[in-house]
Protein backbone atom coordinates (compact mmCIF):
# COMPACT_ATOMS: atom_id res chain seq x y z
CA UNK A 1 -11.36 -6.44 -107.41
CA UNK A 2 -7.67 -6.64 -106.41
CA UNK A 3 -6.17 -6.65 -103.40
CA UNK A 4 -5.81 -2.90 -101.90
CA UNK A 5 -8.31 -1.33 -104.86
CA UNK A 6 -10.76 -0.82 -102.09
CA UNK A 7 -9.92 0.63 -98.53
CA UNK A 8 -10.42 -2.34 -95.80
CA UNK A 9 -13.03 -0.13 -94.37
CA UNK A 10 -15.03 0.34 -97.73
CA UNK A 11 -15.57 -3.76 -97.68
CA UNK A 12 -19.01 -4.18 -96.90
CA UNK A 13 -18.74 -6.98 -93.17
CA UNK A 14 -21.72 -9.77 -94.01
CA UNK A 15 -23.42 -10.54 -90.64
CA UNK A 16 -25.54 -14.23 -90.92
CA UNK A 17 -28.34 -13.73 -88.62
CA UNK A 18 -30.13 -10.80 -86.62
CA UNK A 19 -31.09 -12.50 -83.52
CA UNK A 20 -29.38 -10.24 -80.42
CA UNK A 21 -25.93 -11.39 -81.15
CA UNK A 22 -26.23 -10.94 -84.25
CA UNK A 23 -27.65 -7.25 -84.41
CA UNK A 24 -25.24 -5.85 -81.39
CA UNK A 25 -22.43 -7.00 -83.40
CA UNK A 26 -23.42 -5.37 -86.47
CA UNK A 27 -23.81 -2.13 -83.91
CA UNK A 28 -20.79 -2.36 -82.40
CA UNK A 29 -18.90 -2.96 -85.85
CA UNK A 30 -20.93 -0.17 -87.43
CA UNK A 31 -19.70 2.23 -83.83
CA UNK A 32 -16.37 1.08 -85.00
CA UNK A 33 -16.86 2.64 -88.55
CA UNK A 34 -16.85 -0.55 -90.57
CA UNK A 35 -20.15 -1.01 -93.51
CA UNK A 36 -22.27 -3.42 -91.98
CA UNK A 37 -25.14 -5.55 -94.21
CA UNK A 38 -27.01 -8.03 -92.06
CA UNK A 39 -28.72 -10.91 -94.05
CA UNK A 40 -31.38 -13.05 -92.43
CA UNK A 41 -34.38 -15.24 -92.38
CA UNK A 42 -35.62 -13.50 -89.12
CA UNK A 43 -35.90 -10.02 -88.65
CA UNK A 44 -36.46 -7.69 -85.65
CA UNK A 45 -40.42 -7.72 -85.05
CA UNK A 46 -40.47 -11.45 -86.10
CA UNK A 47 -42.56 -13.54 -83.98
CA UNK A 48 -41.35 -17.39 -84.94
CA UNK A 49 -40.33 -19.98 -82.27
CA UNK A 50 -36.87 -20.39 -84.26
CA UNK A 51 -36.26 -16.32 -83.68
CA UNK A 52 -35.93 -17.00 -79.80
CA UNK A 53 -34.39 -13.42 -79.46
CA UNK A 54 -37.92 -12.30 -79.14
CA UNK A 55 -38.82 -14.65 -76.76
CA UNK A 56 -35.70 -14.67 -74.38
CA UNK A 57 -36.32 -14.39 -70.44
CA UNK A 58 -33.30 -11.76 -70.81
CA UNK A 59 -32.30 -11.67 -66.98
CA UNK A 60 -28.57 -10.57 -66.54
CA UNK A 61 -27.68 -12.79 -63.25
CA UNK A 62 -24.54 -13.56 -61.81
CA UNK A 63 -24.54 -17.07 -63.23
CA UNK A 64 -22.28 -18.80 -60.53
CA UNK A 65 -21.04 -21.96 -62.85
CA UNK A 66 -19.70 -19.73 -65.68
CA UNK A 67 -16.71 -21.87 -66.54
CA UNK A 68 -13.80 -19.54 -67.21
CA UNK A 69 -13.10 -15.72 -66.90
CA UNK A 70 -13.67 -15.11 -70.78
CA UNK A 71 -17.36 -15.65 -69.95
CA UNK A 72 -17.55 -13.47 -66.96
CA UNK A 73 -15.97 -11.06 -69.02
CA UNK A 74 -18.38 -11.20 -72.36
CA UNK A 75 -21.31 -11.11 -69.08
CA UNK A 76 -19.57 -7.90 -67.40
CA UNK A 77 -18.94 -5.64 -71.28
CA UNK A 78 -23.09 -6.52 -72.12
CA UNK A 79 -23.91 -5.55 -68.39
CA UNK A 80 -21.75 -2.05 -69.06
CA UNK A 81 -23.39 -1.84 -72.58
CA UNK A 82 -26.78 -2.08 -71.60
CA UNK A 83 -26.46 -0.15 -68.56
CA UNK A 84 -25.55 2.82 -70.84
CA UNK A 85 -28.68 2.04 -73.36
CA UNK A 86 -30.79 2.51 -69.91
CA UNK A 87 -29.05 5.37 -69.12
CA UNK A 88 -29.20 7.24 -72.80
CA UNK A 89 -32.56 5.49 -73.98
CA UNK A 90 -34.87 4.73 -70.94
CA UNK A 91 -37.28 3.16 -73.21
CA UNK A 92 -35.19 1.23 -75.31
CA UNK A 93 -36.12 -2.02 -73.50
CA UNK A 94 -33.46 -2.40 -70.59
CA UNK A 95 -34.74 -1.91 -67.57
CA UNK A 96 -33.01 -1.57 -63.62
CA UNK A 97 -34.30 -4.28 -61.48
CA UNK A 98 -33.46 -5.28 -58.40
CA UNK A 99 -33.32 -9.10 -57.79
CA UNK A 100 -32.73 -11.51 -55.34
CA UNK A 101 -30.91 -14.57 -55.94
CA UNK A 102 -31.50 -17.97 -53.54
CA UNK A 103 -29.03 -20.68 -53.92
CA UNK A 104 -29.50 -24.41 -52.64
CA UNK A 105 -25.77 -25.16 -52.60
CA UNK A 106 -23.57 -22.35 -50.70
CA UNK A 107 -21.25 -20.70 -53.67
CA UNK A 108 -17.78 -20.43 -53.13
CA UNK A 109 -16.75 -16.89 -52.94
CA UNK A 110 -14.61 -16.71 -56.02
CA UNK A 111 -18.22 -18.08 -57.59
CA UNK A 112 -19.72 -14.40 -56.20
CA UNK A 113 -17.84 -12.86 -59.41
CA UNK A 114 -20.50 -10.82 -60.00
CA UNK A 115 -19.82 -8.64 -56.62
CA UNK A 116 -17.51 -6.24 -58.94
CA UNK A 117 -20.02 -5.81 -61.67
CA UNK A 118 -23.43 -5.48 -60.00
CA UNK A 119 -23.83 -1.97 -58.03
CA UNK A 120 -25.55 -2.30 -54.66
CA UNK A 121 -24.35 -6.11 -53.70
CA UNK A 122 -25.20 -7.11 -50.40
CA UNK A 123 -25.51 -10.79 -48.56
CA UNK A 124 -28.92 -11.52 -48.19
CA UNK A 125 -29.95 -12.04 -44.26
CA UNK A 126 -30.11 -15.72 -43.16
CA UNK A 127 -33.62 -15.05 -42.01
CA UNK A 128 -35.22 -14.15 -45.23
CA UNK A 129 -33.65 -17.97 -46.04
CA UNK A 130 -33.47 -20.57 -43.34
CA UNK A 131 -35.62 -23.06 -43.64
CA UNK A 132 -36.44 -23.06 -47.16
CA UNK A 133 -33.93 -25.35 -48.77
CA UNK A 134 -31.53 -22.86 -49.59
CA UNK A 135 -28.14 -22.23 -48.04
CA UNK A 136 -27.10 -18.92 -49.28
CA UNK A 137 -28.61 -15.83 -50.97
CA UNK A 138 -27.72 -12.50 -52.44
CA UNK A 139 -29.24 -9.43 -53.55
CA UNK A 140 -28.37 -6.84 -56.25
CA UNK A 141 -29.18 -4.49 -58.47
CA UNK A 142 -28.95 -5.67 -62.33
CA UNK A 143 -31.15 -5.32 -65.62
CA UNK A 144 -34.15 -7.20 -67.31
CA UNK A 145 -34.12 -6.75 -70.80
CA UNK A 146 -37.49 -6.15 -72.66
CA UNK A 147 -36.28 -8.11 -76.25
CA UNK A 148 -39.42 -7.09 -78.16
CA UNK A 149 -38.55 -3.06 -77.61
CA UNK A 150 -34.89 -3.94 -77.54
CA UNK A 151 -34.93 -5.60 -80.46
CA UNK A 152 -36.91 -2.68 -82.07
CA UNK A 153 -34.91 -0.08 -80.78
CA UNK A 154 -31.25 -1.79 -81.79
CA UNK A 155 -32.79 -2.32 -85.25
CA UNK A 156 -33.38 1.51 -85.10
CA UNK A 157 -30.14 2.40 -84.42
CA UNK A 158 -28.24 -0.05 -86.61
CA UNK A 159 -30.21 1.81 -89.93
CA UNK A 160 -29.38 5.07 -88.37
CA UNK A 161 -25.76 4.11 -88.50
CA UNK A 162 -25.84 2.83 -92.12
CA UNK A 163 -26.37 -0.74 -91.80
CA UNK A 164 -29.11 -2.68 -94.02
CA UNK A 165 -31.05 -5.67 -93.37
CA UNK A 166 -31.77 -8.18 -95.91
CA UNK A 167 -34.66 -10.76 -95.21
CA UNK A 168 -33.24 -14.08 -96.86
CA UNK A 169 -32.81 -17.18 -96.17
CA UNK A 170 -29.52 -18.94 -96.54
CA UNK A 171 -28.56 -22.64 -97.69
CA UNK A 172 -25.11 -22.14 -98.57
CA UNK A 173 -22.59 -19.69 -97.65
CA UNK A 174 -21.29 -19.71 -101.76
CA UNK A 175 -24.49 -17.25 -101.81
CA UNK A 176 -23.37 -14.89 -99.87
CA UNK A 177 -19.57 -14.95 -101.18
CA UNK A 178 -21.16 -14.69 -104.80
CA UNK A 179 -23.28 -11.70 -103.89
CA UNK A 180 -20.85 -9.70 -101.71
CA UNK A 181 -17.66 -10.96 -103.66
CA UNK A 182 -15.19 -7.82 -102.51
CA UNK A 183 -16.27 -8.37 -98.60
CA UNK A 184 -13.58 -9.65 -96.22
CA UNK A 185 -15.22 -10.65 -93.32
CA UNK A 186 -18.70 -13.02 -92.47
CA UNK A 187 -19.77 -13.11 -89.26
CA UNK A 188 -21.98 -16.37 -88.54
CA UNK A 189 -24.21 -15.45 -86.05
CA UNK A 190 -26.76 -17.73 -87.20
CA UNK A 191 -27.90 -19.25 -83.97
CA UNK A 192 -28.17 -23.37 -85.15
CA UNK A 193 -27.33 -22.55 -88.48
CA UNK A 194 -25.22 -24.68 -88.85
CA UNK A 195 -27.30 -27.02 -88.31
CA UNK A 196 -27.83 -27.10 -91.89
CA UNK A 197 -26.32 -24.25 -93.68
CA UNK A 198 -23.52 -25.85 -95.84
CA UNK A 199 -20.00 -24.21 -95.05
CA UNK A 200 -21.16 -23.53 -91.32
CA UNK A 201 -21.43 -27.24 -90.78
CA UNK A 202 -20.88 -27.98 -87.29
CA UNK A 203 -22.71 -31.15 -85.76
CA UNK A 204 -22.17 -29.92 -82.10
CA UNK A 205 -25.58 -27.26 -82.69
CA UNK A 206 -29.08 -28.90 -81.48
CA UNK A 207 -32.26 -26.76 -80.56
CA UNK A 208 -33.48 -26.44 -77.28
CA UNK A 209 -36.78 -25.69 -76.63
CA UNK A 210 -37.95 -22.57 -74.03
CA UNK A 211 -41.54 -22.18 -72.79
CA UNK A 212 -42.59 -19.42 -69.92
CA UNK A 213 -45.48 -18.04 -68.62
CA UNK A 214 -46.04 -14.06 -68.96
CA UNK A 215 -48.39 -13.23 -65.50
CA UNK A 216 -50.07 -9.65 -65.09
CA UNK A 217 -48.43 -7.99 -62.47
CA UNK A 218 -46.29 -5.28 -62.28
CA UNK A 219 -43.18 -4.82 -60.42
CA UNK A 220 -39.41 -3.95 -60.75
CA UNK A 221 -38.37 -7.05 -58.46
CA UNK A 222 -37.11 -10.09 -59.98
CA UNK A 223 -36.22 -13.36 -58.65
CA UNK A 224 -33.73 -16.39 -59.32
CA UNK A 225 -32.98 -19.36 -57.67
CA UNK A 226 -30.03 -21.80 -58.97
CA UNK A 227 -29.92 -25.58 -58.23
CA UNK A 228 -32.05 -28.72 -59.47
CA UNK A 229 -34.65 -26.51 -59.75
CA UNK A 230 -33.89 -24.30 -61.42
CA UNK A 231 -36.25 -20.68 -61.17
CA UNK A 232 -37.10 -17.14 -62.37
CA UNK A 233 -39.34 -14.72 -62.05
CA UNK A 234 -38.39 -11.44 -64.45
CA UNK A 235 -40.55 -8.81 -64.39
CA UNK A 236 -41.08 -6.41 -67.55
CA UNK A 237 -42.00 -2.92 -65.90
CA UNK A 238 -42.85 -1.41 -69.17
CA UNK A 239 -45.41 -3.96 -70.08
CA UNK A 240 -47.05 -5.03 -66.75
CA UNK A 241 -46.24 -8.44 -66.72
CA UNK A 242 -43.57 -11.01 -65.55
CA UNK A 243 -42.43 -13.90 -66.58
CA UNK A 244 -42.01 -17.20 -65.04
CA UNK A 245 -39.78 -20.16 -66.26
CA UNK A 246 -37.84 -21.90 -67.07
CA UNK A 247 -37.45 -24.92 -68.59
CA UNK A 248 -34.61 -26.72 -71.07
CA UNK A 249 -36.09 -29.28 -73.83
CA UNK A 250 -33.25 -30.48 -75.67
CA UNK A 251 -33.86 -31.47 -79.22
CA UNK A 252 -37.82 -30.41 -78.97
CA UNK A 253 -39.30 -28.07 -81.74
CA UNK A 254 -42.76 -28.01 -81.34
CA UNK A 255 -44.78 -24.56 -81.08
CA UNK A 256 -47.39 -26.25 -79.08
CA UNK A 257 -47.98 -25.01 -75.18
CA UNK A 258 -47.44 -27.68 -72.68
CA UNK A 259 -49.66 -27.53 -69.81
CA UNK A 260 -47.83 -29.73 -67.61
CA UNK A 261 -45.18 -27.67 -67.10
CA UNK A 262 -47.16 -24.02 -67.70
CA UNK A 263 -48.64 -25.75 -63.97
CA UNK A 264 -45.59 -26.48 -63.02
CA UNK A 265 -43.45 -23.34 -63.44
CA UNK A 266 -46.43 -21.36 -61.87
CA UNK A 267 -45.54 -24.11 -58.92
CA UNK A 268 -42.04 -22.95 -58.64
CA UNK A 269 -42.46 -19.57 -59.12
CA UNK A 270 -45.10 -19.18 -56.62
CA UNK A 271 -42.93 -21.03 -54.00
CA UNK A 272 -39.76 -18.76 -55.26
CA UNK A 273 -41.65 -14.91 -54.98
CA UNK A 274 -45.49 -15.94 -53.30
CA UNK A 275 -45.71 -12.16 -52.99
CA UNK A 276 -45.76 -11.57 -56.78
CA UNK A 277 -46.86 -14.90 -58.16
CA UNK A 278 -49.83 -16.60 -56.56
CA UNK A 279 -51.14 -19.45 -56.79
CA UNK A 280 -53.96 -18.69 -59.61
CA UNK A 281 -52.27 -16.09 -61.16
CA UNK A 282 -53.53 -13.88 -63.98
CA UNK A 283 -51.82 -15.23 -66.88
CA UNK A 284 -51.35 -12.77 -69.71
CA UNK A 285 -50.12 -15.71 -71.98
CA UNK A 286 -47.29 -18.45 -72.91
CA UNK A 287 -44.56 -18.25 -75.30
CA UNK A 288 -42.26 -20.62 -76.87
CA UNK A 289 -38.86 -20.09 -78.23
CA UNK A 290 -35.83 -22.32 -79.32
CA UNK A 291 -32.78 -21.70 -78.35
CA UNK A 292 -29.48 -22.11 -80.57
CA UNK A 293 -27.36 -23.94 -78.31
CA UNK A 294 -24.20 -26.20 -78.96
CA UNK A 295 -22.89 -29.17 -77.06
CA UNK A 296 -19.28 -27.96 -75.35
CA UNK A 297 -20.33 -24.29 -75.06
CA UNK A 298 -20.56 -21.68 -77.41
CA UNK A 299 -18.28 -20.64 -80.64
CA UNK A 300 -16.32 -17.35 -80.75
CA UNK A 301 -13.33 -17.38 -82.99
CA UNK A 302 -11.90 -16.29 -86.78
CA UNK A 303 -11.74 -19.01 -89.46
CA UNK A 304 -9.98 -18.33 -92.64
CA UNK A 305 -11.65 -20.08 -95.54
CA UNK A 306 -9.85 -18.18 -98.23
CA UNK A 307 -7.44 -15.42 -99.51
CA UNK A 308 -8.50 -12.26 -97.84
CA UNK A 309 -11.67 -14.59 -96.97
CA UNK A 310 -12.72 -15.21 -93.13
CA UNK A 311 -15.60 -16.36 -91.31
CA UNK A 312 -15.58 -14.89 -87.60
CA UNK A 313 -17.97 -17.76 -85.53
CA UNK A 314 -20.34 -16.34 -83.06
CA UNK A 315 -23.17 -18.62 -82.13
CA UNK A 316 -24.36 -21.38 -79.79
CA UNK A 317 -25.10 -19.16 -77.19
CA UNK A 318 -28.16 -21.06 -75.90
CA UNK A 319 -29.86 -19.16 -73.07
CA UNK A 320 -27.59 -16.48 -72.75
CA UNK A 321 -27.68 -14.62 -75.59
CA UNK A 322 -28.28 -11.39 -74.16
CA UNK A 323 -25.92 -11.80 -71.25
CA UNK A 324 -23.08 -12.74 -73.98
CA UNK A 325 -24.33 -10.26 -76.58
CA UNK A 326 -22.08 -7.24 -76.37
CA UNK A 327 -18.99 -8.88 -74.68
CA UNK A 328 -19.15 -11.36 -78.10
CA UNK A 329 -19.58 -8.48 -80.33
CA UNK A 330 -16.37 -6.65 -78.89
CA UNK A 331 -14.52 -9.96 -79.52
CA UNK A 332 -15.92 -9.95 -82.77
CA UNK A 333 -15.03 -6.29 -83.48
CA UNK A 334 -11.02 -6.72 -82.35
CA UNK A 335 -10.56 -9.63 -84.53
CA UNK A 336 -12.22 -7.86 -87.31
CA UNK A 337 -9.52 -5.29 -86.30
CA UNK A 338 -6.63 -7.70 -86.54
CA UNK A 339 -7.97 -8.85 -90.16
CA UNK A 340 -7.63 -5.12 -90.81
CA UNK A 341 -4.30 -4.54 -89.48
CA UNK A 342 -2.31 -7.37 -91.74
CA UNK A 343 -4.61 -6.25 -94.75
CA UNK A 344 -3.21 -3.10 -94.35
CA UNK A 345 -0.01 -4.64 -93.59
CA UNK A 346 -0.48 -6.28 -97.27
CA UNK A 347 -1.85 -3.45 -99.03
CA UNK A 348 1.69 -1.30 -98.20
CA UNK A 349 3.92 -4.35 -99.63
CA UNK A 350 2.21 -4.48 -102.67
């Protein structure tokens, strides 16, 4: 098909993957008008270890160390975005918590970011924190995220917008340009995909291995603590439980539950929130998820790999997939916009 036979709009957008970044991009680009087809080995309701959208902790937290104000901004568009899924869907998933936030190391206050996103800020009193370790703490309101309803009620909304999902695994990206040969624009959101999906190939990608423990108890009061040791307690109102972690295991894969540190996140979360986690909790169960993470940070930017041919990168995420999600899909959707814009631009000249 020749260049301008088919309005921009009419070329079907190819999204690699349907973990969370994945899916709110094809949402937000299907909101925008565009035809969206996503194509991928895991679908929403999948319960692997490799689909770790299912298995995210899914805390939004005012993550002191972001690095630059591109990722407070991708945090503060997903907090927006989900906020107004609460508000229009209560049980879509995302659910007002309030949470308190305990830091070993005092924050500068240019770290406190979050203050202009999160309503109902307030320093926490010295009192609730002296003599524990910590030198500063905060509380807010913010939002847990349930992924398994999420994930079903996003998929729910992408079909009622048009989009389709294809279950299929990928090994090179020739497939897809063979089978969708008029499309534009790919979006790789493929988590480590490129691990090993030729044309994707980026060596920086390596698994890292989650594991929490889901305790029966319900509550709508979560917990963090930053530092060495790292905490959090997240409760899931909808579903009665909470969950404890967390834990990073670079370059681990297996699906098997380690009991060393099952003990020893109970340990820290029982010393973080002892009046929701005991000691000998009632443990609802464990689950294990890896997450797609990439040495230097994450990848969000347009790569053109042919004539009217481009790849927009969206992946690497690691643990914050969910916090990233929408502010990478609205990146996503304005370059797809630029692509548009000089097509167009080409289209009239010819």
């Amino acid at each position: 098909m020749s260049l301008g036979s088919s309005p921009f709009q009419e070329r079907r957008i190819v999204v690699l993957g349907a973990g969370i970044i994945g899916c709110v991009t094809a949402r937000t680009l299907l909101q925008q008008g565009f035809q969206v087809t996503i194509v991928a080995k895991h679908l929403p309701g999948d319960e692997d270890i490799w689909y770790a959208s299912t298995w995210a902790g899914a805390l939004w937290h005012g993550a002191p160390d972001l690095p630059n104000d591109l990722h407070r901004y991708l945090e503060a568009v997903s907090y927006r975005r989900f906020k107004s899924d609460n508000f229009n869907s209560p049980e879509c998933g995302v659910c007002v918590i309030q949470l308190d936030e305990y830091f070993e190391k005092k924050p500068k206050d240019s770290d406190l970011w979050f203050k202009g996103v999160n309503p109902k800020f307030r320093d926490m009193e010295k009192s609730k924190y002296e003599g524990t370790g910590f030198e500063y703490g905060c509380e807010y309101e913010t939002l847990a995220i349930e992924p398994r309803r999420y994930l079903k009620f996003i998929k729910q909304e992408i079909e009622n917008l048009g989009g389709h999902f294809i279950c299929r695994s990928i090994a090179s990206m020739d497939e897809l340009y063979q089978d969708y040969e008029d499309s534009i624009v790919f979006v790789n959101a493929s988590g480590i995909g490129p691990m090993t999906i030729k044309g994707l190939e980026d060596d920086k990608c390596y698994p890292n291995r989650g594991q929490n423990v889901l305790v029966r108890t319900k509550t709508d009061k979560g917990f963090s603590r930053s530092g060495e040791e790292y905490t959090y307690v997240i409760p899931r109102p909808l579903s009665g439980v909470v969950v404890c972690g967390g834990v990073n295991e670079p370059n681990k894969t297996h699906a098997d539950i380690d009991m060393e540190i099952v003990e020893d996140e109970i340990r820290r979360a029982h010393k973080l929130a002892p009046e929701v986690i005991s000691k000998a909790p009632d443990i609802a169960g464990y689950v294990v998820g890896i997450r797609p993470a990439r040495k230097g940070g994450f990848r969000l930017e347009k790569e053109q790999v042919a004539k009217n041919k481009y790849i927009l990168h969206a992946y690497g995420f690691n643990g914050k997939g969910y916090a990233f999600s929408y502010g990478a899909a609205y990146m996503v959707g304005t370059l797809v916009e630029e692509i548009e814009k000089e097509y167009t631009a080409n289209t009239r000249k010819r």
